[in-house]
Protein backbone atom coordinates (compact mmCIF):
# COMPACT_ATOMS: atom_id res chain seq x y z
CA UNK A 1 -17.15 -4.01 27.43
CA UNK A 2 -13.73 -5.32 27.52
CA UNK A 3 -12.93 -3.15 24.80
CA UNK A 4 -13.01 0.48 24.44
CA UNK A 5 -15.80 1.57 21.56
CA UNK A 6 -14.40 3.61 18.77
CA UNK A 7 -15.51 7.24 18.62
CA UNK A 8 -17.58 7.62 15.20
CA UNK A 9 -16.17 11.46 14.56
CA UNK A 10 -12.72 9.75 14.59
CA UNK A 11 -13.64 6.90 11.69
CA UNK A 12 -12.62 6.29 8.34
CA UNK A 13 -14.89 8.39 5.50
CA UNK A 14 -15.67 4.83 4.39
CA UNK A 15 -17.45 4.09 7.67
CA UNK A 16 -19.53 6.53 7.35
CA UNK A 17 -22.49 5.13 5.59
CA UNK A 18 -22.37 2.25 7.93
CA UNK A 19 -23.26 4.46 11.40
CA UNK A 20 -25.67 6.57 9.59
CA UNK A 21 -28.09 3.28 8.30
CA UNK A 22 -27.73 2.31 11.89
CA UNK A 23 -28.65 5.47 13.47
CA UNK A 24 -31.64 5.48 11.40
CA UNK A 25 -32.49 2.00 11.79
CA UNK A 26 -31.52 1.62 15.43
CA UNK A 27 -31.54 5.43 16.57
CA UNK A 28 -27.85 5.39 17.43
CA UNK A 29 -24.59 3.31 16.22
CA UNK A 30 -24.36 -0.50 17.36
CA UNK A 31 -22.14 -1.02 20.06
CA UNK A 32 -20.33 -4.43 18.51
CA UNK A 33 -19.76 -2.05 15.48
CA UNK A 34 -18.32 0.60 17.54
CA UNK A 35 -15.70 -2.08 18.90
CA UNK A 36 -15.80 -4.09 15.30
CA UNK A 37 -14.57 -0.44 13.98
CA UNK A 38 -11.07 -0.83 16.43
CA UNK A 39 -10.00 -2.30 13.50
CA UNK A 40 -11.89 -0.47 10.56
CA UNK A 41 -10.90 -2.63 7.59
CA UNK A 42 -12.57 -5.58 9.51
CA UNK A 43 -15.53 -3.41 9.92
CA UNK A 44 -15.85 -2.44 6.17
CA UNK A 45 -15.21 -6.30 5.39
CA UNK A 46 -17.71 -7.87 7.99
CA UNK A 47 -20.23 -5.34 7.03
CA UNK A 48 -20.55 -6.19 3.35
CA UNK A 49 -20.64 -9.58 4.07
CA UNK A 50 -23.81 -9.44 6.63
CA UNK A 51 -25.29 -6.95 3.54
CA UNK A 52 -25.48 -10.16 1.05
CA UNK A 53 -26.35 -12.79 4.08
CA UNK A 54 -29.32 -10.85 5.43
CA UNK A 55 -30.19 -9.35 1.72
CA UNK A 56 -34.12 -9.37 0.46
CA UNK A 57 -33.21 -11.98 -2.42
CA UNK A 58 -32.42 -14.72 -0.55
CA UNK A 59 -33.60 -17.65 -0.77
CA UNK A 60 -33.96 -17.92 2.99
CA UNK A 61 -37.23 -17.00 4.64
CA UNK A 62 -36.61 -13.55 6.81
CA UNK A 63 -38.31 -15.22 9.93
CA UNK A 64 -35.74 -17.95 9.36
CA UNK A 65 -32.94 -16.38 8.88
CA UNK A 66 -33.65 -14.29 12.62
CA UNK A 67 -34.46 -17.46 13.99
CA UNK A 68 -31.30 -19.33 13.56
CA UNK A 69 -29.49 -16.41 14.59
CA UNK A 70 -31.14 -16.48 18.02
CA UNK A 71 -30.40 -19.77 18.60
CA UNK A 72 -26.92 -19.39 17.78
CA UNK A 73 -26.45 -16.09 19.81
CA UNK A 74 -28.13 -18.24 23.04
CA UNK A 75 -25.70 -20.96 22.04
CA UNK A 76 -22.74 -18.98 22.00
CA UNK A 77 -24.07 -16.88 25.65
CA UNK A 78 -23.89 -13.58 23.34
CA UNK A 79 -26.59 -11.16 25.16
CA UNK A 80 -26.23 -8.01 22.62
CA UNK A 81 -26.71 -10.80 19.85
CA UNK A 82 -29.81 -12.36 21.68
CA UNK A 83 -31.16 -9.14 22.04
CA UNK A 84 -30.47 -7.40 18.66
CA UNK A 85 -31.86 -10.56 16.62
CA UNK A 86 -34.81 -11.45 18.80
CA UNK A 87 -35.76 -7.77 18.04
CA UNK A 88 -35.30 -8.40 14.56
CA UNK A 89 -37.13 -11.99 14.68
CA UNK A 90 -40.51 -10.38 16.36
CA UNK A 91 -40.30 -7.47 13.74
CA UNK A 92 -40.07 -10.43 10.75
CA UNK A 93 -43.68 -12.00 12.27
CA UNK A 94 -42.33 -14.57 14.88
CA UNK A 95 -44.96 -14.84 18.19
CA UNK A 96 -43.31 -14.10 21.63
CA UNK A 97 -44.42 -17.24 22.99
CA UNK A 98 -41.95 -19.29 19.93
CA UNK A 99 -39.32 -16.69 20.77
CA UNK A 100 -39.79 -18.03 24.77
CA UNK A 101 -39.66 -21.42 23.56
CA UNK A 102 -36.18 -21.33 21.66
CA UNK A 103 -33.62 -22.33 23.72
CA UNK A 104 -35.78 -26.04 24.36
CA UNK A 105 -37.40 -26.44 20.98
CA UNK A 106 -36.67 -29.80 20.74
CA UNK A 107 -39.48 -30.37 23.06
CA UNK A 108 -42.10 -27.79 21.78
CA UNK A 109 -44.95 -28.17 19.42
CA UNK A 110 -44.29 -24.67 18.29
CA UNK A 111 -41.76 -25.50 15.66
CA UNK A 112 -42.58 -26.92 12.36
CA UNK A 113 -40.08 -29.45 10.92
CA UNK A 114 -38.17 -27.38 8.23
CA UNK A 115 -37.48 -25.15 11.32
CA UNK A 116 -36.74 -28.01 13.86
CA UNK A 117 -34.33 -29.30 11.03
CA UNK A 118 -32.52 -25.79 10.42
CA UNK A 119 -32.07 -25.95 14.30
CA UNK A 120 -30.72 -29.05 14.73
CA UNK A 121 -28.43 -28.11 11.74
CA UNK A 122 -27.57 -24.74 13.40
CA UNK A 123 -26.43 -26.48 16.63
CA UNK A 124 -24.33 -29.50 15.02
CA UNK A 125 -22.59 -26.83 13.63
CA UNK A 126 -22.18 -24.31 16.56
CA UNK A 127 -21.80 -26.99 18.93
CA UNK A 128 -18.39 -28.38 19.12
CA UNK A 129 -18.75 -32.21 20.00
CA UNK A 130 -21.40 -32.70 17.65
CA UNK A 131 -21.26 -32.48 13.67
CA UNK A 132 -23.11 -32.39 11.13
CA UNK A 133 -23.90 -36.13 9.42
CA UNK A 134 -25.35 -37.69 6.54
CA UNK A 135 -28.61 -37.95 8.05
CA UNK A 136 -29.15 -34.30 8.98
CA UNK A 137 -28.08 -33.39 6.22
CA UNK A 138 -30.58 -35.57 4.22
CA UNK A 139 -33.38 -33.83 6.19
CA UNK A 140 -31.90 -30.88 5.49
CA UNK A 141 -32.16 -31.44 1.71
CA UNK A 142 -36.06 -32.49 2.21
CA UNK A 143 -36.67 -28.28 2.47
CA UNK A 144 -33.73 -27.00 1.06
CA UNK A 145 -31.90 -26.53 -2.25
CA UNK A 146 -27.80 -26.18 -2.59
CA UNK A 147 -27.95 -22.21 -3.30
CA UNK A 148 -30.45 -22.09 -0.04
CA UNK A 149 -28.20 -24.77 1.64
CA UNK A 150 -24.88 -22.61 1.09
CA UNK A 151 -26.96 -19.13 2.18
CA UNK A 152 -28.10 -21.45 5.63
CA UNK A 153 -24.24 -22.51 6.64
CA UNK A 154 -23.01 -19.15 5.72
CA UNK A 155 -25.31 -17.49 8.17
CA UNK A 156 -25.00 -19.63 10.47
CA UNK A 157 -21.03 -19.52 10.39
CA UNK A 158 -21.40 -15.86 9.97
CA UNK A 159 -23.38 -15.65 13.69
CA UNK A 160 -20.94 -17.87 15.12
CA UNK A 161 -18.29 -15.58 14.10
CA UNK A 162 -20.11 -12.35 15.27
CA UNK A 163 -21.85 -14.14 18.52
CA UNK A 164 -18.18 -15.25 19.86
CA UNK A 165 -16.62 -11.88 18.55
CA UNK A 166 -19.34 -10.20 20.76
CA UNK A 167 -19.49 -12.59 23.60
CA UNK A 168 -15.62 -12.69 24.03
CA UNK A 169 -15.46 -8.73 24.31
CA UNK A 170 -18.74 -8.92 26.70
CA UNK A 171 -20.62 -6.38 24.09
CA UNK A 172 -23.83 -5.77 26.34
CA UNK A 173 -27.39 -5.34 25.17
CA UNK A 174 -28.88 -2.72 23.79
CA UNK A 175 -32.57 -3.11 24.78
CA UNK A 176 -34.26 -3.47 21.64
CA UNK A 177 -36.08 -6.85 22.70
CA UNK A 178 -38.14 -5.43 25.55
CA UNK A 179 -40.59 -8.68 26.03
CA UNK A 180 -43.50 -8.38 28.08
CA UNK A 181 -42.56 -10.11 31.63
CA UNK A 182 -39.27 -10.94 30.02
């Protein structure tokens, strides 16, 4: 890591809560949040924010959500992204051999089209000479209303943010994907 993790005995009270759900989710603190928490206002900030993105109401399927977030990570070369969300997509129901397949699902029959839309969507988006036009975006409203619309480019802006944060500080893996042969 380019930067120096923040001890968690040295944090803010209001930090706190944060380390503790990740110690019990994860069985220790996340490294990114250990450098995110440098700067512990950012931390506090960036943490509510992923709380209403990755929250049980939305109107984004789970799977979904994880699977964009993969494909962003690989996008933005963010190993302790990759490896932290593919985790999360195999927990939320998502075959290994679909996970394999990611990074070319343009030409896989694994994908269904709401997901090869969200995809292409994801990487007009992350991907700087493209953008996003009228006729992705008219696909896009074949699956998906505005409130779901609004949730999908927030998170995907949102792992953009936290893939480059992460890749630009070289935040390693933590090995929570452990795929067979992988």
């Amino acid at each position: 890591m380019r930067i120096r993790p923040a001890r968690t005995e040295a944090l803010p009270w209001y930090l706190r809560p944060i380390f503790r759900a990740q110690r019990r989710r994860y069985g220790s603190p996340l490294d990114s949040a250990l450098v995110w928490a440098r700067a512990p206002r950012l931390l506090f900030g960036l943490s509510i924010l992923y709380g209403m993105i990755d929250r049980k109401g939305s109107p984004l399927d789970p799977a979904l959500r994880s699977l964009v977030t993969v494909r962003v990570s690989q996008i933005n070369h963010c190993p302790f992204c990759i490896d932290i969300n593919s985790a999360t997509l195999l927990e939320r129901g998502m075959s290994e051999e679909k996970l394999r397949a990611l990074a070319e699902w343009r030409s896989s029959d694994l994908f269904g089209e709401a997901e090869r839309v969200v995809l292409d969507y994801a990487e007009a988006i992350t991907i700087t000479d493209r953008a996003v036009d009228e006729a992705l975006f008219d696909r896009l409203r074949k699956y998906f209303d505005e409130e779901a619309t609004v949730e999908l480019t927030g998170l995907i802006a949102f792992q953009n943010m936290s893939s480059k944060f992460n890749s630009a500080l070289a935040v390693p893996p933590q090995g929570f994907c452990k795929l067979p042969g992988g």
